[in-house]
C-alpha atoms as a PDB file:
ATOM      1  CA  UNK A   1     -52.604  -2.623 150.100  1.00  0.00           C
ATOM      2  CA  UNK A   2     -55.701  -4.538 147.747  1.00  0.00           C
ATOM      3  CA  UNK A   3     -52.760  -4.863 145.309  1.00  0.00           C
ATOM      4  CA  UNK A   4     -50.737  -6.737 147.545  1.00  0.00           C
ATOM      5  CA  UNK A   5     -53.432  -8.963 148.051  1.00  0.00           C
ATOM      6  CA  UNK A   6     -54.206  -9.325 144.711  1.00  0.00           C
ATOM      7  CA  UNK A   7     -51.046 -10.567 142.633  1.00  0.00           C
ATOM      8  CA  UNK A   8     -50.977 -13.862 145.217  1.00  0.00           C
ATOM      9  CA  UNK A   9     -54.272 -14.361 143.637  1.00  0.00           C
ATOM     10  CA  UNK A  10     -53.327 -14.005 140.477  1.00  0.00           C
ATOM     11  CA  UNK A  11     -50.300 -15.976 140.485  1.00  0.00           C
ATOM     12  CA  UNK A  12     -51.891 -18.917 142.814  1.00  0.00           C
ATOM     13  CA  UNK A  13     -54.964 -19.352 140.023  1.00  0.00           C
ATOM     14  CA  UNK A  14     -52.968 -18.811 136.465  1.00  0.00           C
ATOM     15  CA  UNK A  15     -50.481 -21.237 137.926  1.00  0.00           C
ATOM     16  CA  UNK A  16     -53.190 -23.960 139.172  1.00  0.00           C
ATOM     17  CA  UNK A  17     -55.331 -23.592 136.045  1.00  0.00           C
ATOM     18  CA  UNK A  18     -52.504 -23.437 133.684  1.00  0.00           C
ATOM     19  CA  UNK A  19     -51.116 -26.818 135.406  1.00  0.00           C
ATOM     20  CA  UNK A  20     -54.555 -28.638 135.320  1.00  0.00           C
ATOM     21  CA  UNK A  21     -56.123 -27.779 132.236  1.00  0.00           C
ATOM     22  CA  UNK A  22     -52.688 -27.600 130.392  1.00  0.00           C
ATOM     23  CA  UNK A  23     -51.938 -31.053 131.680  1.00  0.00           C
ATOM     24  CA  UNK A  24     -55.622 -32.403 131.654  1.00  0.00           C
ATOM     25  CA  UNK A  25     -55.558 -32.307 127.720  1.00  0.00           C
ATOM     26  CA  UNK A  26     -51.991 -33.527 127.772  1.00  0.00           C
ATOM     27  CA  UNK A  27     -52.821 -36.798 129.270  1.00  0.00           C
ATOM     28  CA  UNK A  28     -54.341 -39.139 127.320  1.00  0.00           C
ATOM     29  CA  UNK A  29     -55.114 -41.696 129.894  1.00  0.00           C
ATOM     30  CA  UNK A  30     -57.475 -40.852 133.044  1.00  0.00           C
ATOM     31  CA  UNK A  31     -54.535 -41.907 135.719  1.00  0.00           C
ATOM     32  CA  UNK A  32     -51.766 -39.579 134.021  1.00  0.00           C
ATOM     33  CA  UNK A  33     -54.476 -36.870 135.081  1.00  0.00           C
ATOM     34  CA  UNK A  34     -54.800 -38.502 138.388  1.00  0.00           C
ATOM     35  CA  UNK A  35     -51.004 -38.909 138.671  1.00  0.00           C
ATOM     36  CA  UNK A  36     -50.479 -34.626 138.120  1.00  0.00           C
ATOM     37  CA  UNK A  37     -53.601 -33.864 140.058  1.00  0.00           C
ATOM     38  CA  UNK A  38     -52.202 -36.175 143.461  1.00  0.00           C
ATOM     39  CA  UNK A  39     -48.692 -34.050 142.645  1.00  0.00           C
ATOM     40  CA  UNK A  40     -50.231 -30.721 142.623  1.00  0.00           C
ATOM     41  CA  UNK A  41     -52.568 -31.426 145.617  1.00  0.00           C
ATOM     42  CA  UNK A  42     -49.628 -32.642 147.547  1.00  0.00           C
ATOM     43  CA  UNK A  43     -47.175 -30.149 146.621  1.00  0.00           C
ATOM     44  CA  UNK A  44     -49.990 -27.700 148.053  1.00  0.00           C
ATOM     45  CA  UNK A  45     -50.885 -29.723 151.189  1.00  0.00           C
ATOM     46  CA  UNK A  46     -47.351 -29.633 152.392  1.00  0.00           C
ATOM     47  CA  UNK A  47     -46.637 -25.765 151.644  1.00  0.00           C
ATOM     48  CA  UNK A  48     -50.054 -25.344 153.315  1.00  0.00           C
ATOM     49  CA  UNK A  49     -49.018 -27.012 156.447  1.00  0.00           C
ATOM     50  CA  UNK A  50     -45.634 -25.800 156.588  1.00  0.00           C
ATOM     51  CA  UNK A  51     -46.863 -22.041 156.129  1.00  0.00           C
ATOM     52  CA  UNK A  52     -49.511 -23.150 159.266  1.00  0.00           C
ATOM     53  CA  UNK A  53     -47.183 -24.335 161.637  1.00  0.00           C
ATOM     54  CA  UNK A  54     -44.530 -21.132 160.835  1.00  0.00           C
ATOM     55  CA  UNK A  55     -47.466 -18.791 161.442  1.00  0.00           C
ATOM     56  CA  UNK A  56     -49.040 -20.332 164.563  1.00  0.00           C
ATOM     57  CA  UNK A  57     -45.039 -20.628 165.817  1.00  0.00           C
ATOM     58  CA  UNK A  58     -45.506 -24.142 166.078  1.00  0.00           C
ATOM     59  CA  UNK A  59     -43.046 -25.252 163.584  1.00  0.00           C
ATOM     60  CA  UNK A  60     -39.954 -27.288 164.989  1.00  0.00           C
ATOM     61  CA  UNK A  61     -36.798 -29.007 163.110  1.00  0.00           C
ATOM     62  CA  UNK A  62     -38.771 -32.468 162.635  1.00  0.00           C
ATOM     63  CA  UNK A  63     -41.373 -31.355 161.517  1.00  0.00           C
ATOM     64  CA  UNK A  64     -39.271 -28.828 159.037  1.00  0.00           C
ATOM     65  CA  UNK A  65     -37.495 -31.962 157.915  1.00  0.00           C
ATOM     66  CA  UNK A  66     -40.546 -34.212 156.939  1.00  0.00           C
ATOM     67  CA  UNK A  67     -42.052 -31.139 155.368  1.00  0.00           C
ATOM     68  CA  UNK A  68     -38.816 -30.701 152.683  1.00  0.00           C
ATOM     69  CA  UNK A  69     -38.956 -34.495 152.672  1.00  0.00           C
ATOM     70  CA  UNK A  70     -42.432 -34.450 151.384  1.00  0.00           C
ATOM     71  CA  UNK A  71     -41.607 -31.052 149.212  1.00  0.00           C
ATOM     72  CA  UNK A  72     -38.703 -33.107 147.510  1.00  0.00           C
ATOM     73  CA  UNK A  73     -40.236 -36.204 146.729  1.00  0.00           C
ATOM     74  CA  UNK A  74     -43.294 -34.603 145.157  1.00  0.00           C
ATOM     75  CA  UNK A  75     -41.142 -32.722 142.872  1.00  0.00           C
ATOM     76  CA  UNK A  76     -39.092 -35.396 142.149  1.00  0.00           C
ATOM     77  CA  UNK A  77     -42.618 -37.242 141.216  1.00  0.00           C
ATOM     78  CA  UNK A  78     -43.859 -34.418 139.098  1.00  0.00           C
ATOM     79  CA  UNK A  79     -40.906 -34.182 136.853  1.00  0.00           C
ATOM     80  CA  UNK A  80     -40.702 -38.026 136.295  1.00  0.00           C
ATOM     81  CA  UNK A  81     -44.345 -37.676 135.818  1.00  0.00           C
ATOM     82  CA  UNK A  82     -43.133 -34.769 132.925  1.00  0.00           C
ATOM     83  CA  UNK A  83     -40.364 -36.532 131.700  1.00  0.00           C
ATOM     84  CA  UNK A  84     -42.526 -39.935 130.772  1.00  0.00           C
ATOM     85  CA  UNK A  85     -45.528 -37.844 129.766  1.00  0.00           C
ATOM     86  CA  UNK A  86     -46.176 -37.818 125.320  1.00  0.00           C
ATOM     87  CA  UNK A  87     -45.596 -33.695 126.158  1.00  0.00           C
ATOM     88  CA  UNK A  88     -43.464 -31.339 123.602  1.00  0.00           C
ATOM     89  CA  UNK A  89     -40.449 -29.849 125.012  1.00  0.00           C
ATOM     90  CA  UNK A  90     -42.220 -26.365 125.541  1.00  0.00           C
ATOM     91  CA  UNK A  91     -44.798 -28.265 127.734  1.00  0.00           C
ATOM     92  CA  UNK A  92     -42.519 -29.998 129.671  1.00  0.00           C
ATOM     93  CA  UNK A  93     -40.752 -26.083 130.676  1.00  0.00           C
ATOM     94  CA  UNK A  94     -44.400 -24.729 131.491  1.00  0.00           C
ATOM     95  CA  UNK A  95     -46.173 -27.005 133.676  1.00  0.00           C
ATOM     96  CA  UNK A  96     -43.405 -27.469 136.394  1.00  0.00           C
ATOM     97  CA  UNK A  97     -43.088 -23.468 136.486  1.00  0.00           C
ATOM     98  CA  UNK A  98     -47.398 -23.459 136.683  1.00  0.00           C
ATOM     99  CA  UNK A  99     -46.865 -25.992 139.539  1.00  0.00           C
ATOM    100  CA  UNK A 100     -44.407 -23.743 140.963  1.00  0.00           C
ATOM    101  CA  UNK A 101     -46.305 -20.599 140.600  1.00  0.00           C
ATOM    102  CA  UNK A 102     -49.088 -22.374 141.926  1.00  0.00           C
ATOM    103  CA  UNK A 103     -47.129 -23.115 145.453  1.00  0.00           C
ATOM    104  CA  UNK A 104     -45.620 -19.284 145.346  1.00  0.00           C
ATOM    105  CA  UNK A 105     -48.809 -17.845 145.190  1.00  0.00           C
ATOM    106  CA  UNK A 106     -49.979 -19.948 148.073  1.00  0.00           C
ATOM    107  CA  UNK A 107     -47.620 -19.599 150.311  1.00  0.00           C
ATOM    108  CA  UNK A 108     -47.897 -15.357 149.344  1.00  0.00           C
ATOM    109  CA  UNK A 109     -51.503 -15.776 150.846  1.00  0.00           C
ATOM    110  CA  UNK A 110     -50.844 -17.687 153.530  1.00  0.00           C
ATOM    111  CA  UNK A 111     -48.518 -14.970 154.953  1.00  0.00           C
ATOM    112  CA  UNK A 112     -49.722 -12.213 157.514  1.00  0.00           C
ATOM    113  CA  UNK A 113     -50.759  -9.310 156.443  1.00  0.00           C
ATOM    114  CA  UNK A 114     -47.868  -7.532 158.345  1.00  0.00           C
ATOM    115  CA  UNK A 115     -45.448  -8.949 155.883  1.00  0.00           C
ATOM    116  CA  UNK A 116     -47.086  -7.965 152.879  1.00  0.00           C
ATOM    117  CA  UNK A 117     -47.484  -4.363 153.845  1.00  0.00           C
ATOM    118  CA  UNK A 118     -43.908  -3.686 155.401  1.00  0.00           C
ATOM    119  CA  UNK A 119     -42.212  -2.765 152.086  1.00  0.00           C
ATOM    120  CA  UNK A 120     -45.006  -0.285 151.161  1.00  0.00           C
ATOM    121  CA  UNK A 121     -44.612   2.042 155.078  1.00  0.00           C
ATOM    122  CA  UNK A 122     -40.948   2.506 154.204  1.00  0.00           C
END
């Protein structure tokens, strides 16, 4: 059971610190930093409230919508953001997957405890 709490941990931290200290010593200018930081913090805002409203069964097709909406446009801002960054072609692989990693690992803590332990009673 700790276990299962654990690796959410593990991959929501390597994936946020990879992405911001990876891509804080990328940047050479102060609003490229800004620019990733406002991606990442939206990316997470939206997963955060999306994962609310599913577990609080508050979630309808609207509010699904503006969610992907918001989900699509901030990736489509990060790797723009990648693309026009001075970043070598490894770098420009590894901080969209930290980003991603990031999100996966929230969204693995932000589900119920019943969900995580179902595949271990079986």
């Amino acid at each position: 059971m700790k276990t299962t709490r654990l690796l959410p941990w593990i991959l929501f931290l390597s994936g946020a610190l990879i992405y911001v200290i990876g891509l804080w010593r990328a940047c050479p200018l102060l609003s490229g930093k800004g620019y990733f930081f406002g991606a990442l913090m939206t990316g997470m805002f939206v997963t955060y409230a999306y994962q609310r409203a599913e577990n609080l069964n508050q979630n309808d097709e609207r509010f699904s919508s503006v969610c992907q909406m918001v989900a699509l446009i901030t990736v489509g801002l990060l790797l723009v953001g990648i693309l026009n960054a001075p970043l070598s072609l490894l770098e420009m692989g590894v901080y969209p997957m930290a980003f991603f990693v990031c999100l996966l690992g929230q969204v693995l803590l932000m589900r119920p405890a019943e969900y995580l332990s179902k595949g271990q009673e079986h």
